[in-house]
C-alpha atoms as a PDB file:
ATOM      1  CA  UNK A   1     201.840 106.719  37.572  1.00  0.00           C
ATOM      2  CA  UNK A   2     204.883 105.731  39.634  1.00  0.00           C
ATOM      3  CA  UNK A   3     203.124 106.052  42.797  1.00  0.00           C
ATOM      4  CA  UNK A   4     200.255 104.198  41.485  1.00  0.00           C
ATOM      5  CA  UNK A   5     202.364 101.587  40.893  1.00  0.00           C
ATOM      6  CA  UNK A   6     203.626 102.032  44.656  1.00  0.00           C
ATOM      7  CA  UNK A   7     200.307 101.814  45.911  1.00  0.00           C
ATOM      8  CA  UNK A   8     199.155  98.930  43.718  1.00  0.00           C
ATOM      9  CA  UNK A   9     201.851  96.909  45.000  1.00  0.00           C
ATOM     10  CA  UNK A  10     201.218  97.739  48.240  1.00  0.00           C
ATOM     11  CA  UNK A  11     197.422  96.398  48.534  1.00  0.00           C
ATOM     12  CA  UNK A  12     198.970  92.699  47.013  1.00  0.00           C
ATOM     13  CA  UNK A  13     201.333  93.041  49.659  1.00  0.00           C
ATOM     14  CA  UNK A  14     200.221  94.025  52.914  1.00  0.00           C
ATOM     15  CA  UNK A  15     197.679  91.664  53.369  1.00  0.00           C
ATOM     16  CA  UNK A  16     200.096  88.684  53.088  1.00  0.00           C
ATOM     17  CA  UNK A  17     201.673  90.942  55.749  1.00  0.00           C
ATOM     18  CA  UNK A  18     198.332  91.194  57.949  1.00  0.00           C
ATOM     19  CA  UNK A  19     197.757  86.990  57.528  1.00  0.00           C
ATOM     20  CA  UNK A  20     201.344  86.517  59.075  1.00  0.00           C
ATOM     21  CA  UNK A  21     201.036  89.551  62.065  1.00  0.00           C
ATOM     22  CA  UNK A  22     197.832  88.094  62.834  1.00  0.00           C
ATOM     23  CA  UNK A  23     199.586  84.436  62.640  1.00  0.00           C
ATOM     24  CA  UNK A  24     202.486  85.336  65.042  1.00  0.00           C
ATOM     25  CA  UNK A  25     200.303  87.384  67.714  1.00  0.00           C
ATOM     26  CA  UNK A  26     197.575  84.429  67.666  1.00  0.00           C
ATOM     27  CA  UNK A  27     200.623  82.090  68.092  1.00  0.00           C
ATOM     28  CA  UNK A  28     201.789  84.490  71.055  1.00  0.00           C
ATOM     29  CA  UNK A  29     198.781  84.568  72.670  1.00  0.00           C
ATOM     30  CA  UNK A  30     198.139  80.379  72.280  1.00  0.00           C
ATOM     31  CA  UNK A  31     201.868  79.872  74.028  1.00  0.00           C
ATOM     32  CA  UNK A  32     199.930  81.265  77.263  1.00  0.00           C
ATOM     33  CA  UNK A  33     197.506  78.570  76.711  1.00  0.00           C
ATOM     34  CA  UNK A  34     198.646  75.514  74.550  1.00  0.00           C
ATOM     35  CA  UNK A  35     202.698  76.129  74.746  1.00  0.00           C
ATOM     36  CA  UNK A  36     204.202  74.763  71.304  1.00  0.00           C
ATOM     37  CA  UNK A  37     204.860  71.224  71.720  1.00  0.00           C
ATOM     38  CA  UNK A  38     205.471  68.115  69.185  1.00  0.00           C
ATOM     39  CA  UNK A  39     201.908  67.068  69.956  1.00  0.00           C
ATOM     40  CA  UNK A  40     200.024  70.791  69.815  1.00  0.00           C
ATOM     41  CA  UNK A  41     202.173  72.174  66.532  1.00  0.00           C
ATOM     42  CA  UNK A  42     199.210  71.050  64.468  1.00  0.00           C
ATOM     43  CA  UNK A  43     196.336  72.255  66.484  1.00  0.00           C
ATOM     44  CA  UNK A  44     197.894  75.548  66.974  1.00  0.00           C
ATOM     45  CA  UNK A  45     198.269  76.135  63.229  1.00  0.00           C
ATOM     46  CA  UNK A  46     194.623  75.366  62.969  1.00  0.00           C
ATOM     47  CA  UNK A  47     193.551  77.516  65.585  1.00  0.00           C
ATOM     48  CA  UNK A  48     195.876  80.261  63.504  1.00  0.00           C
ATOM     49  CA  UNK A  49     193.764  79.241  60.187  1.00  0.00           C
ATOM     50  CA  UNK A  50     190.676  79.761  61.270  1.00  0.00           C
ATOM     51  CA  UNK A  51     191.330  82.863  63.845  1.00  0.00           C
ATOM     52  CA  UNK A  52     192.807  84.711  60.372  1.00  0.00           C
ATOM     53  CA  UNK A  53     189.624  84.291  58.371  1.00  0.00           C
ATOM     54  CA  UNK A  54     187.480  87.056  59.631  1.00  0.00           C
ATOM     55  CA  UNK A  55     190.703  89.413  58.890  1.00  0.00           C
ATOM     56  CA  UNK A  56     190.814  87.876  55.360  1.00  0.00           C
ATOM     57  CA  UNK A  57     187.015  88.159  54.482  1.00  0.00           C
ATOM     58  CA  UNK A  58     186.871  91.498  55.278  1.00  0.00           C
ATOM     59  CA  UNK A  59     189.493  92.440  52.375  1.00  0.00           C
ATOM     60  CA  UNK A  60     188.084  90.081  50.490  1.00  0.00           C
ATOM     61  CA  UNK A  61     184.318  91.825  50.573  1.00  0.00           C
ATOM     62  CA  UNK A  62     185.873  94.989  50.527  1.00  0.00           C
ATOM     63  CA  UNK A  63     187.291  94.333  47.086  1.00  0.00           C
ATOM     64  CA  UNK A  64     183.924  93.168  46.057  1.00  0.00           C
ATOM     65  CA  UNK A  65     182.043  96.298  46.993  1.00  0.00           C
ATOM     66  CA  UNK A  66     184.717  98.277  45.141  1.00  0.00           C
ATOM     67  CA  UNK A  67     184.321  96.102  41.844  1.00  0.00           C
ATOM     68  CA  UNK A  68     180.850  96.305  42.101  1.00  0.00           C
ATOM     69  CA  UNK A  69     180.205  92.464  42.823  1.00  0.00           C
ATOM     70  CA  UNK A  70     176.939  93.039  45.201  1.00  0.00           C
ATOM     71  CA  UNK A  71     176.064  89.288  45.865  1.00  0.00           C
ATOM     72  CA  UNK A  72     175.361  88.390  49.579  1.00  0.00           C
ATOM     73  CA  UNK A  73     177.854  85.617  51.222  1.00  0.00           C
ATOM     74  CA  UNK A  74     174.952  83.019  50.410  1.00  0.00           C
ATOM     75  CA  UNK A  75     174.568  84.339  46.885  1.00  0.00           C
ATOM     76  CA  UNK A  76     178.623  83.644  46.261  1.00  0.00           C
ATOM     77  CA  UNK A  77     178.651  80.085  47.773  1.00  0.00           C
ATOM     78  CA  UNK A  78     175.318  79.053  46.347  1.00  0.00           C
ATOM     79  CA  UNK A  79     176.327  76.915  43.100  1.00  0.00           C
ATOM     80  CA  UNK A  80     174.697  75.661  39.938  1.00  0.00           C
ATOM     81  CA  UNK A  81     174.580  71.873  38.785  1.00  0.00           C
ATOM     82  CA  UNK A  82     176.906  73.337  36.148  1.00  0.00           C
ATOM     83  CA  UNK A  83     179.315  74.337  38.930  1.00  0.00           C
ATOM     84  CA  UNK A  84     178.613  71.376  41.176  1.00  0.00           C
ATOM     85  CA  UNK A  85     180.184  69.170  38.150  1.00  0.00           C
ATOM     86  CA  UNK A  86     182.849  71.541  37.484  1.00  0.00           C
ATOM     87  CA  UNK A  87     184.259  71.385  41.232  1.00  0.00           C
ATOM     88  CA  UNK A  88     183.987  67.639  41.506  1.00  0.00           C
ATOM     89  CA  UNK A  89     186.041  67.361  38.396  1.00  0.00           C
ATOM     90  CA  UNK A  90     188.633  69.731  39.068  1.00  0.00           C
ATOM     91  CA  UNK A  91     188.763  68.168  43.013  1.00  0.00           C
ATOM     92  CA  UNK A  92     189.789  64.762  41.258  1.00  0.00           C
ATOM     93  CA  UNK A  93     191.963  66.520  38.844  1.00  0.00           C
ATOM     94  CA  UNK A  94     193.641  68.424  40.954  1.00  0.00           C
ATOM     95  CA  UNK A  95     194.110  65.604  43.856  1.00  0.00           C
ATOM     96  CA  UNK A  96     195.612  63.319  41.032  1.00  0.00           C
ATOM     97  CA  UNK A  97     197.844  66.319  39.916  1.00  0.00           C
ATOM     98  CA  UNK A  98     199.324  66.363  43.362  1.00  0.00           C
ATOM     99  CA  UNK A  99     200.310  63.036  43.266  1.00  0.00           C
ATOM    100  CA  UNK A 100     202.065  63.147  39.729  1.00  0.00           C
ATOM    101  CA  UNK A 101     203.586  66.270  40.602  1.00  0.00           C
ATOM    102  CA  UNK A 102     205.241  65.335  44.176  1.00  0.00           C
ATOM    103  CA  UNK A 103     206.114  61.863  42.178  1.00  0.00           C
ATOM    104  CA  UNK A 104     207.861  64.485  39.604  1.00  0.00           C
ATOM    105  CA  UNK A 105     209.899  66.062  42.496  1.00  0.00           C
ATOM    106  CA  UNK A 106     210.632  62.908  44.397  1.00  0.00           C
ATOM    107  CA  UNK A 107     212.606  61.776  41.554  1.00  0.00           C
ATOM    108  CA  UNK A 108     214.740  65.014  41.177  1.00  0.00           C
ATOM    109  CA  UNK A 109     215.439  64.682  44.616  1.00  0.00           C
ATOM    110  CA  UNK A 110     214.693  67.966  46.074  1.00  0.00           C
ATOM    111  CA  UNK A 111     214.124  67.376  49.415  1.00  0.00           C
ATOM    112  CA  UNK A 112     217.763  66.716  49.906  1.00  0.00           C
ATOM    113  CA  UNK A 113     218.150  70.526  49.399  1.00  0.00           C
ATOM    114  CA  UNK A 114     215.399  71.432  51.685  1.00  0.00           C
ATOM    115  CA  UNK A 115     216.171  70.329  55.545  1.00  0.00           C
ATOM    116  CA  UNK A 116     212.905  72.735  56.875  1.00  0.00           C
ATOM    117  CA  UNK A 117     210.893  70.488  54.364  1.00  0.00           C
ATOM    118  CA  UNK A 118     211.482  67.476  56.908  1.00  0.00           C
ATOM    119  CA  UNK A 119     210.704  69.423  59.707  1.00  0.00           C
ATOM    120  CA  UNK A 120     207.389  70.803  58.302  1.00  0.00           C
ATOM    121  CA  UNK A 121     206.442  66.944  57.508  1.00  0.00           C
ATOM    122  CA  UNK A 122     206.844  65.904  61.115  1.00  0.00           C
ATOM    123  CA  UNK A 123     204.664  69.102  62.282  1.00  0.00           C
ATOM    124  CA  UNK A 124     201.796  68.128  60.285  1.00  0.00           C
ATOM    125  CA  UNK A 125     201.682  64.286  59.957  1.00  0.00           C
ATOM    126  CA  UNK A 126     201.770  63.397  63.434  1.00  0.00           C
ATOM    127  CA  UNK A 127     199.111  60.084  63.375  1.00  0.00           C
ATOM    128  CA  UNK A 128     196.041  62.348  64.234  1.00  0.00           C
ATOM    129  CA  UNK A 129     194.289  61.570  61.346  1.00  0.00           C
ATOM    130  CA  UNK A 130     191.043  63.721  62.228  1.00  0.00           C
ATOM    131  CA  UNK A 131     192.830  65.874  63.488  1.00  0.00           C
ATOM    132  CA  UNK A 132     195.285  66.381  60.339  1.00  0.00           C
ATOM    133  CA  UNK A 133     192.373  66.317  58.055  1.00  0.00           C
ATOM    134  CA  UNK A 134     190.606  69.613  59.369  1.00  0.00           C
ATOM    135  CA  UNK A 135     193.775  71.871  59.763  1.00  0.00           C
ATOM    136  CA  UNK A 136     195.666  70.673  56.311  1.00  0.00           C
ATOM    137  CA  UNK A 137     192.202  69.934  54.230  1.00  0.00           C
ATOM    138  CA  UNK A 138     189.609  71.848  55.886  1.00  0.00           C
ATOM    139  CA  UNK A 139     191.305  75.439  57.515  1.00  0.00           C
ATOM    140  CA  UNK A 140     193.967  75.544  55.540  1.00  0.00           C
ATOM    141  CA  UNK A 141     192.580  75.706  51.879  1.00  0.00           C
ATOM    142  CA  UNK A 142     190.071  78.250  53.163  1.00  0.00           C
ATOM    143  CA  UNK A 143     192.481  81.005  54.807  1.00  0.00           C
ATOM    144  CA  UNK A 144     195.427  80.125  52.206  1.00  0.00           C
ATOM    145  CA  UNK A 145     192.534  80.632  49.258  1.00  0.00           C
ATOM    146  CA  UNK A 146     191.363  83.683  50.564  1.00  0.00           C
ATOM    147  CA  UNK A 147     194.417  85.376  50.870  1.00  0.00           C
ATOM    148  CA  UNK A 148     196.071  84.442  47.272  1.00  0.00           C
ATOM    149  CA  UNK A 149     193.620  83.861  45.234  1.00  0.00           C
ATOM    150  CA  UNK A 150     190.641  85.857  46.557  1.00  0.00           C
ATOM    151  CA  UNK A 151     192.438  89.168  47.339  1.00  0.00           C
ATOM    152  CA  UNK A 152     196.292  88.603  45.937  1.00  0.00           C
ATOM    153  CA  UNK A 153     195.012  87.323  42.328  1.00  0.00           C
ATOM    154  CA  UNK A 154     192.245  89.146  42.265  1.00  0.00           C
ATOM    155  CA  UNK A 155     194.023  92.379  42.885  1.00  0.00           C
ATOM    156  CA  UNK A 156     196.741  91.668  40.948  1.00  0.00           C
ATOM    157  CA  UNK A 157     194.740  90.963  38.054  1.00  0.00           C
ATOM    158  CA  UNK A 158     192.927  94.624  38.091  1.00  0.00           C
ATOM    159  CA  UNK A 159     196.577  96.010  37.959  1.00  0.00           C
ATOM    160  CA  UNK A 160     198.661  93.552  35.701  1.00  0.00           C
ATOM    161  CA  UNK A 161     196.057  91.983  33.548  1.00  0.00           C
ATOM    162  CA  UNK A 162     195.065  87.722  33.848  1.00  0.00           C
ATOM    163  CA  UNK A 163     198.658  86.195  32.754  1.00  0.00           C
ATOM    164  CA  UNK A 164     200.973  88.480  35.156  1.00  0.00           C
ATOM    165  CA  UNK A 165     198.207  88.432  38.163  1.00  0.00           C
ATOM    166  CA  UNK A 166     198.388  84.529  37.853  1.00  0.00           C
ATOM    167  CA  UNK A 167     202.462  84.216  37.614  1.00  0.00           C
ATOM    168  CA  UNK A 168     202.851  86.724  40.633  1.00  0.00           C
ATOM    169  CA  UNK A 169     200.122  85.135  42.878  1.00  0.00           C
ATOM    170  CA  UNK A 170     201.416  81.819  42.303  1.00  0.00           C
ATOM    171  CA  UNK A 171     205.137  82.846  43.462  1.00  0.00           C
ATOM    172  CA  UNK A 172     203.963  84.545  46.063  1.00  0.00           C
ATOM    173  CA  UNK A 173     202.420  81.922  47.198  1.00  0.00           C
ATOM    174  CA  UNK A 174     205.175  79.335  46.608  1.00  0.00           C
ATOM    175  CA  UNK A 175     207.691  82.107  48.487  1.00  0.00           C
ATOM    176  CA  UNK A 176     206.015  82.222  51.526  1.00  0.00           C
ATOM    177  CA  UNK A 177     206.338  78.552  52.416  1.00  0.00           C
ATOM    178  CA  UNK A 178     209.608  79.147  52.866  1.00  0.00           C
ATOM    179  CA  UNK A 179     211.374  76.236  51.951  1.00  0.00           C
ATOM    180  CA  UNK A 180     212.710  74.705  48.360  1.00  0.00           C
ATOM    181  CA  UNK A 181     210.269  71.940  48.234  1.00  0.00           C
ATOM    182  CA  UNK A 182     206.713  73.802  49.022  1.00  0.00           C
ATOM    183  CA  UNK A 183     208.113  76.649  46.935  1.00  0.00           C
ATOM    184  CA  UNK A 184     208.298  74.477  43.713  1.00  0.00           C
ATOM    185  CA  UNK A 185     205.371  72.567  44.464  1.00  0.00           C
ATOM    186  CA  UNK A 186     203.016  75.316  45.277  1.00  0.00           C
ATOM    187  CA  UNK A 187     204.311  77.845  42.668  1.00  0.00           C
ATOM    188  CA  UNK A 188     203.224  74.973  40.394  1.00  0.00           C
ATOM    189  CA  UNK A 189     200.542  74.551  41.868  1.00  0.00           C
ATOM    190  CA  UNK A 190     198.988  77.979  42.017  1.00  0.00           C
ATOM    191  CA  UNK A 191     199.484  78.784  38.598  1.00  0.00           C
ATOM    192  CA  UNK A 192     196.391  76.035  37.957  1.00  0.00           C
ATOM    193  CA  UNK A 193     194.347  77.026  41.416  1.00  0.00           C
ATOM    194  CA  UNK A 194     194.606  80.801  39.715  1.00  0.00           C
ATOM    195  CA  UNK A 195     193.364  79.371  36.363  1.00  0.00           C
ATOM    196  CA  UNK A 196     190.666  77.593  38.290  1.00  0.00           C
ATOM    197  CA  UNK A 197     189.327  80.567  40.142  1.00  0.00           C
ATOM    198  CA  UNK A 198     190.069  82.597  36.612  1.00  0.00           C
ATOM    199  CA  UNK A 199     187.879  80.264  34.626  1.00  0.00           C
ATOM    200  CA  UNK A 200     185.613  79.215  36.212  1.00  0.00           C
ATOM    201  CA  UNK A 201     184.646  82.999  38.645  1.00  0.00           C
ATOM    202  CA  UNK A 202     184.592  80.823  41.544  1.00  0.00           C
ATOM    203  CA  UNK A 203     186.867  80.717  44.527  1.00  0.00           C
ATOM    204  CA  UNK A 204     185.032  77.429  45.637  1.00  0.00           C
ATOM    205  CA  UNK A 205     187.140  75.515  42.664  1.00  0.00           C
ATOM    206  CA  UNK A 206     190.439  76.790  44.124  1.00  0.00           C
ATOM    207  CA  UNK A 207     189.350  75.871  47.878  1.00  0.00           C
ATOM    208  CA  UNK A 208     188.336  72.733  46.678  1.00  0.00           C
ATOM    209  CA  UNK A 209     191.226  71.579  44.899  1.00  0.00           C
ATOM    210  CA  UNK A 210     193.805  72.880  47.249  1.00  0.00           C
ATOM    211  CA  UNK A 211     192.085  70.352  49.957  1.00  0.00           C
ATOM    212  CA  UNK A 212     191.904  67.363  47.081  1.00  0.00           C
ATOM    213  CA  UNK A 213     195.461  68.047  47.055  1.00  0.00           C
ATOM    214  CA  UNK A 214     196.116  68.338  50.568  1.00  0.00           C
ATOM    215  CA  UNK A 215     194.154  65.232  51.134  1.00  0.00           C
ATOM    216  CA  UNK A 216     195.998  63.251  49.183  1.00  0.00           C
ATOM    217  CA  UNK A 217     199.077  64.330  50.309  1.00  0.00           C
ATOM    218  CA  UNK A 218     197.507  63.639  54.198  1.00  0.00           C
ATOM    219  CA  UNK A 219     196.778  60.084  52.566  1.00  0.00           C
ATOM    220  CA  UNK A 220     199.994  59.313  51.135  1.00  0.00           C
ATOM    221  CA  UNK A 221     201.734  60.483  54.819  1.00  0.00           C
ATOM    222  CA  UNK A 222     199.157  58.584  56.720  1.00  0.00           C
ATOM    223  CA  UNK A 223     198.073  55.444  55.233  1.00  0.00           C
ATOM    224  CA  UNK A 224     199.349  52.843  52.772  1.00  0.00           C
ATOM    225  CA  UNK A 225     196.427  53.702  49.921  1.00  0.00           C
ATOM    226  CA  UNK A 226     199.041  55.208  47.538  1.00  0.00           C
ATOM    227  CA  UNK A 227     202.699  53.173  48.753  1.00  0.00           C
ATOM    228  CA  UNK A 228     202.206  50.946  45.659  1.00  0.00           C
ATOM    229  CA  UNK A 229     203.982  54.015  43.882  1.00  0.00           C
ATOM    230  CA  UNK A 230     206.993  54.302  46.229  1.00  0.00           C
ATOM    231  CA  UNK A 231     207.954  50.607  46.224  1.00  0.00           C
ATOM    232  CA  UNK A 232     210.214  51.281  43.053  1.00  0.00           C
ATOM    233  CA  UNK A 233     211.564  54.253  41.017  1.00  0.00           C
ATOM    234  CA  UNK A 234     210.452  52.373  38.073  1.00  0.00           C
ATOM    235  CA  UNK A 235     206.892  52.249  39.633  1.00  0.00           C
ATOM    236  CA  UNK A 236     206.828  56.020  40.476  1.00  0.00           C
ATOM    237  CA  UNK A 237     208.544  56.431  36.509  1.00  0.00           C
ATOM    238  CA  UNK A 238     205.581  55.169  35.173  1.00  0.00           C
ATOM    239  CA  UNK A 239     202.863  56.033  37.052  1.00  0.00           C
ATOM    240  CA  UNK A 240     203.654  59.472  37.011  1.00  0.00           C
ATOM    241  CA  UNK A 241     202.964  60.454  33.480  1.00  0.00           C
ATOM    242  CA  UNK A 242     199.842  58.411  33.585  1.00  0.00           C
ATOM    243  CA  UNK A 243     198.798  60.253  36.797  1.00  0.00           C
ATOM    244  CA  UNK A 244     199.221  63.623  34.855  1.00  0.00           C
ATOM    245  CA  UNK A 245     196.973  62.753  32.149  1.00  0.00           C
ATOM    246  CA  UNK A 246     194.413  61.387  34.326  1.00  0.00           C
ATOM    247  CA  UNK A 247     194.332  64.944  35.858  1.00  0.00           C
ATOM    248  CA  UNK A 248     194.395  66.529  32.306  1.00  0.00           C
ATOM    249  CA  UNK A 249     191.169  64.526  31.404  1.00  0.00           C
ATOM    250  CA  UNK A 250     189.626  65.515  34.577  1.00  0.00           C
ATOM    251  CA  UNK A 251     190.757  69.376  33.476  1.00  0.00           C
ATOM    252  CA  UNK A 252     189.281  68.753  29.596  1.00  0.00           C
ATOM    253  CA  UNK A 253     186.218  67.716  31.206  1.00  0.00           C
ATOM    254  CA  UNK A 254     185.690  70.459  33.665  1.00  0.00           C
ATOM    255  CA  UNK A 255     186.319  72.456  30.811  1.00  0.00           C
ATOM    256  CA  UNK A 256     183.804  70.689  28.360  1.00  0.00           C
ATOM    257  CA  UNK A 257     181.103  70.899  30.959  1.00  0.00           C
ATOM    258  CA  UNK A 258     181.936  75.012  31.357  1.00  0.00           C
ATOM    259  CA  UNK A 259     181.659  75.443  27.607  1.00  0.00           C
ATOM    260  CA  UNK A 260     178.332  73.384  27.241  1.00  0.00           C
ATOM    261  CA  UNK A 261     177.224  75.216  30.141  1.00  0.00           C
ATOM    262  CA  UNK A 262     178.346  79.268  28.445  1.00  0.00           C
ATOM    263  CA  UNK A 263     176.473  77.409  25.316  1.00  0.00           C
ATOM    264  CA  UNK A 264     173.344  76.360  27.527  1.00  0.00           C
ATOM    265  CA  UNK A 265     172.624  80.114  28.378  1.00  0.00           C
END
């Protein structure tokens, strides 16, 4: 049993493991070709993004053929009306959620504690808009959603059960950013994107919401569409709470259309 338990943790683990060797010998390999400067950081995390998903997809359709989910690749993305709705919703929800909840931190103040935060920031929102959009909203959500909720959760989930497979995913997520600020946030943060993928049996909701909320974080960096909440604390007091229960109706409603949906067939 104990080296079950050995093993068990060890297929959660390593692949987190794989995503970052295959980061850092990518990264190598680019500093032959686009050395790391202020104005290629960005591109060569994208190239790092999207050179990790074959690596990912593999493990990922592995597990499937061992839990006996036989759908093609088309047959997994292909989506109902039903599920259509369901991701819209939860792509609002969750974009509005990332506002309330960075509002939340910016009031405590966290970013004091977190000097790497800062420098992250200035990696990623640079003033290439298009640029930003498909490595933080586009290659991003798909590698990072692959990894943690498509094989982490998942296996988790066949060895702990729903609750503790959510809980660990989520911290392991929020540990690997490596700094206060994207811990707390993304901990957060995938607790719901492992609900999302848990009710709903699709990783598209979880892809899909981490890029709402990357976008509007990309938004808020980029252009002035959100500064209306940042010209006071008292503005950011009270549009905060209103934020978060704009992105619970969003939830209750993605949830409403699931049940009328289970009740449909």
């Amino acid at each position: 049993m104990k080296e079950s338990n050995v093993m068990r943790s060890w297929g959660i683990i390593y692949p987190v493991g794989i995503y970052f060797v295959v980061t850092a010998v990518v990264l190598f390999i680019l500093d032959f070709i686009l050395p790391d400067t202020i104005n290629n950081s960005l591109l060569r995390q994208m190239i790092t993004s999207v050179a990790v998903l074959p690596f990912l997809y593999s493990f990922y359709r592995q597990d499937a053929l061992l839990w006996g989910e036989q759908e093609s690749f088309l047959q997994r993305v292909k989506l109902t009306g039903g599920e259509c709705k369901i991701i819209i919703l939860l792509f609002f929800g969750a974009g509005i959620f990332s506002l309330g909840w960075n509002n939340i931190l910016g009031l405590i103040g966290i970013e004091e504690y977190s000097a790497s935060y800062h420098q992250i920031r200035e990696t990623f929102y640079m003033g290439k808009l298009l640029l930003e959009f498909f490595a933080v909203c586009v290659a991003a959500p798909l590698a990072e959603e692959l990894l943690y909720r498509g094989i982490v959760y998942k296996r988790a989930r066949d060895w702990l059960g729903k609750k503790w497979a959510i809980l660990l995913s989520a911290m392991i997520f929020g540990l690997v950013h490596l700094n206060l600020v994207q811990f707390v946030y993304a901990a957060v943060f995938g607790i719901l994107l492992a609900v999302f993928v848990e009710e709903t049996g699709k990783l598209h909701s979880a892809v899909f919401a981490h890029a709402a909320a990357n976008l509007t974080s990309l938004l808020r960096a980029e252009t002035g569409i959100f500064s209306f909440m940042d010209e006071s604390r008292a503005v950011t007091i009270v549009m905060t709470p209103l934020l978060l229960l704009a992105a619970a109706a969003f939830f209750f409603l993605a949830w409403k259309v699931k049940c009328h949906a289970a009740l449909s067939d």
